[in-house]
C-alpha atoms as a PDB file:
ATOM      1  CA  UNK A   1     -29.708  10.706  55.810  1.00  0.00           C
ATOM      2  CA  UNK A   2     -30.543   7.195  54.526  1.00  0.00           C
ATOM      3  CA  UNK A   3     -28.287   5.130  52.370  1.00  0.00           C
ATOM      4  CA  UNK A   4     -30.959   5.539  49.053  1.00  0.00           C
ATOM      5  CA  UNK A   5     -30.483   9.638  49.299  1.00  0.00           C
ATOM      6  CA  UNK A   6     -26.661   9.799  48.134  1.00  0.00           C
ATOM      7  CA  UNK A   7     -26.467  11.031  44.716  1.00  0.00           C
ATOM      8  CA  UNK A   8     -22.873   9.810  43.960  1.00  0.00           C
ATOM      9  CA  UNK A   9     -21.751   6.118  44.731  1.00  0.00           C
ATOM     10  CA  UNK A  10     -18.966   6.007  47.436  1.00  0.00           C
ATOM     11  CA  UNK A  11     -15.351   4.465  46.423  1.00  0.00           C
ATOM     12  CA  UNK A  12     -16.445   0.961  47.253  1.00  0.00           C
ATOM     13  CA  UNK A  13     -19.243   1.357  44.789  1.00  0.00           C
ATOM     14  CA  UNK A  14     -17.286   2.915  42.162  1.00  0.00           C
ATOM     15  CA  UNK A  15     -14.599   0.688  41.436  1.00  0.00           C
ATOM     16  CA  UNK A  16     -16.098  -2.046  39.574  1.00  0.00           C
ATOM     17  CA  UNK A  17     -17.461   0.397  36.685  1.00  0.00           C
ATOM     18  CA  UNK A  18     -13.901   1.940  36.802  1.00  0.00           C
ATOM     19  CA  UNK A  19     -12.002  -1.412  36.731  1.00  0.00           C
ATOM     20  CA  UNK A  20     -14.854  -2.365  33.613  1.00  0.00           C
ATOM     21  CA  UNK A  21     -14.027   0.740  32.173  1.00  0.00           C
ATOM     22  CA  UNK A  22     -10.124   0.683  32.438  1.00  0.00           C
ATOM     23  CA  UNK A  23     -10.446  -2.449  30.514  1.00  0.00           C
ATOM     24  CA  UNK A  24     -12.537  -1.140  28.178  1.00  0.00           C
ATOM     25  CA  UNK A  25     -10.001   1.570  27.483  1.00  0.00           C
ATOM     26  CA  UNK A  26      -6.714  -0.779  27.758  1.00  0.00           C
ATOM     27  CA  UNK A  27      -8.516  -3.451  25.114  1.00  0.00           C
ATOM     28  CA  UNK A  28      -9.435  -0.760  22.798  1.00  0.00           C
ATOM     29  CA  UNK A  29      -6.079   0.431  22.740  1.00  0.00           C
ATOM     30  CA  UNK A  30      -4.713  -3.096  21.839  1.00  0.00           C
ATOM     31  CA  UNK A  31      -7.322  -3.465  19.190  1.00  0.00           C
ATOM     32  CA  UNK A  32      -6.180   0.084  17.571  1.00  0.00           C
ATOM     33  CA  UNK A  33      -2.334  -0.745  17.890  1.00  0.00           C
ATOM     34  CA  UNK A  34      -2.868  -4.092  15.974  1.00  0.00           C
ATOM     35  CA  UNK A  35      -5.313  -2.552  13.404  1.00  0.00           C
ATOM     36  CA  UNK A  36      -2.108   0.411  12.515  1.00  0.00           C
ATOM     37  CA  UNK A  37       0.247  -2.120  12.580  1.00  0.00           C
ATOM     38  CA  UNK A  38      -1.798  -4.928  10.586  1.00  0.00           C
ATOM     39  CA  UNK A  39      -2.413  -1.721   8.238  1.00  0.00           C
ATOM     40  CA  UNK A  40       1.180  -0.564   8.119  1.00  0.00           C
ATOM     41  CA  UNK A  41       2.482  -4.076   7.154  1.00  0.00           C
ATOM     42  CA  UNK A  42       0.214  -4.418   4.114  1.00  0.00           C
ATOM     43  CA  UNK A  43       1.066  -1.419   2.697  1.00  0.00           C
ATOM     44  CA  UNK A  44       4.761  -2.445   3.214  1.00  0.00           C
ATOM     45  CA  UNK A  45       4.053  -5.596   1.743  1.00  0.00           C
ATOM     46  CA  UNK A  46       2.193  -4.350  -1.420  1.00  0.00           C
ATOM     47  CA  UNK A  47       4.308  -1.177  -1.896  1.00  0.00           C
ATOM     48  CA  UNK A  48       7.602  -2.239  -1.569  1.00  0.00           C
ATOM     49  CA  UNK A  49       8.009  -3.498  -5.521  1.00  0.00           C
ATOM     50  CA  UNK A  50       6.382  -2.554  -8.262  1.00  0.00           C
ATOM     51  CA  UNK A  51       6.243  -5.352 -10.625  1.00  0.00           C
ATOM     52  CA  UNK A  52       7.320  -3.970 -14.005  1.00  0.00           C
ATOM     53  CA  UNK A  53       4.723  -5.457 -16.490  1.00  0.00           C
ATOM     54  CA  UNK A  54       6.432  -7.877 -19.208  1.00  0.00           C
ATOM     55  CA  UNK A  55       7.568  -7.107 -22.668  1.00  0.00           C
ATOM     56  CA  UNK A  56       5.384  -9.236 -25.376  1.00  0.00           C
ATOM     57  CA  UNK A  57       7.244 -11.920 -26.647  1.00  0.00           C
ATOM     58  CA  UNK A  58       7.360 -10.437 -29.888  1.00  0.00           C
ATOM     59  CA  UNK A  59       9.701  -7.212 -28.612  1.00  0.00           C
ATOM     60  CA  UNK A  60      12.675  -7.178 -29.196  1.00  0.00           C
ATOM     61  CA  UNK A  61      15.078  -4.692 -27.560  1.00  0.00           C
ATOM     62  CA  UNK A  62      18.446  -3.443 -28.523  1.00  0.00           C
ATOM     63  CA  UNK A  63      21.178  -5.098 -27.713  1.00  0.00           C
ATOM     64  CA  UNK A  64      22.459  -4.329 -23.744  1.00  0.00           C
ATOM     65  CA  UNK A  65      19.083  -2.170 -23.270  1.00  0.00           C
ATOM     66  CA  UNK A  66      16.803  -2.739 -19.765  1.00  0.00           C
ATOM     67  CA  UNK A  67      13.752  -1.489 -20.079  1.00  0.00           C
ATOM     68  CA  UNK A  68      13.340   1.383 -17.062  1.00  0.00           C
ATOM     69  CA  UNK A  69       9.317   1.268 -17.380  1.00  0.00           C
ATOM     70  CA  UNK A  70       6.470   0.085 -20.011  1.00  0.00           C
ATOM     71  CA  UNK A  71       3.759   1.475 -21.415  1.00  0.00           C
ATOM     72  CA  UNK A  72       0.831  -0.177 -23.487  1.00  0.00           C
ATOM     73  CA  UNK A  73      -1.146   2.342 -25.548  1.00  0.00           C
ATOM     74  CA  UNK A  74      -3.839   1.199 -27.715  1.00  0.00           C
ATOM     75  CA  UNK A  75      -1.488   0.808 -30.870  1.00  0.00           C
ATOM     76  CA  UNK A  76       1.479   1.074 -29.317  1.00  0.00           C
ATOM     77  CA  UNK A  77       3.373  -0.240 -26.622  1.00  0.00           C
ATOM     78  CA  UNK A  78       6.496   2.422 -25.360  1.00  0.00           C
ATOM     79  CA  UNK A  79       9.580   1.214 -23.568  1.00  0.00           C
ATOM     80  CA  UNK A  80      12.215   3.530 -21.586  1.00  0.00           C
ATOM     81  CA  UNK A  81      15.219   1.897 -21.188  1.00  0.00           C
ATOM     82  CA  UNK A  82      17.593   2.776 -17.805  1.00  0.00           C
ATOM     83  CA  UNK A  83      19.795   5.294 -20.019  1.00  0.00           C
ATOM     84  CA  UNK A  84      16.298   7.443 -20.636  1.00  0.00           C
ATOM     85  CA  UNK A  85      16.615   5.761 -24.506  1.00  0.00           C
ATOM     86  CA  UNK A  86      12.456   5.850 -25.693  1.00  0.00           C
ATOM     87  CA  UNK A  87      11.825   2.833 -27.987  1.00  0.00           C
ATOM     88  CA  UNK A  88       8.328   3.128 -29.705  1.00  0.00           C
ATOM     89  CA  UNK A  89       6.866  -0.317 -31.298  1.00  0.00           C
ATOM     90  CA  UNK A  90       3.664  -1.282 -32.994  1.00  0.00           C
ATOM     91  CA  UNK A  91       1.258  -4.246 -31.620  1.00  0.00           C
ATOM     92  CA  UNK A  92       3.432  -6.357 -33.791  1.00  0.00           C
ATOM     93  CA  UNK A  93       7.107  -5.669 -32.548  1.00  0.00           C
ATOM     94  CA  UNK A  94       8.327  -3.755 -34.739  1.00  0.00           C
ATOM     95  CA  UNK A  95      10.461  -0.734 -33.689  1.00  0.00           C
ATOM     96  CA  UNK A  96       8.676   2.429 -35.062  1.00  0.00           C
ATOM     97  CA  UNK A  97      10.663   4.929 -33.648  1.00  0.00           C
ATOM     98  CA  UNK A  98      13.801   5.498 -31.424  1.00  0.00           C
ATOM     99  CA  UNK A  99      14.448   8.935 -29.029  1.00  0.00           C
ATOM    100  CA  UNK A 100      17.711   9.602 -27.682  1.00  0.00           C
ATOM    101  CA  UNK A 101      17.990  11.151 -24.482  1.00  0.00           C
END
């Protein structure tokens, strides 16, 4: 049988394309493992605060009150202070309404 009739490639012919290939597969890998981490860290990054937005200058809350979270409606703009109190204002600061928890 001559040399040209083998259908598979010995070992010696072999281990270049599986040497390619294993690098291939090893830099692929690496590529992956950076792309989950580089992923991973900007989600830490932009998850780990939430900026709470800031009260208009022309709000005025209680005295000792924090405001727990803010929210702008179209009139309105509601605060929730950290004891659950609900303060309701107008556009211009005045306090409309007050709900105790």
């Amino acid at each position: 049988m001559a040399r040209d009739d083998k259908v598979e490639p010995g070992p010696e012919e072999a281990l270049p394309m599986l040497r390619w290939l294993r690098i291939l597969v090893t830099s692929l890998a690496v590529v992956m493992g950076v792309g989950v981490l580089a992923i991973a860290g900007l989600l830490w990054l932009r998850l780990s605060e939430a900026p709470l937005p800031e009260l208009p200058e022309q709000i005025a809350l209680p005295e000792g009150a924090a405001p727990a979270a803010v929210t702008f409606a179209r009139n309105w703009v509601v605060v929730v202070t950290e004891t659950g109190e609900v303060l309701l204002y107008d556009r211009q600061g005045r306090l409309k309404d007050r709900v105790q928890p």
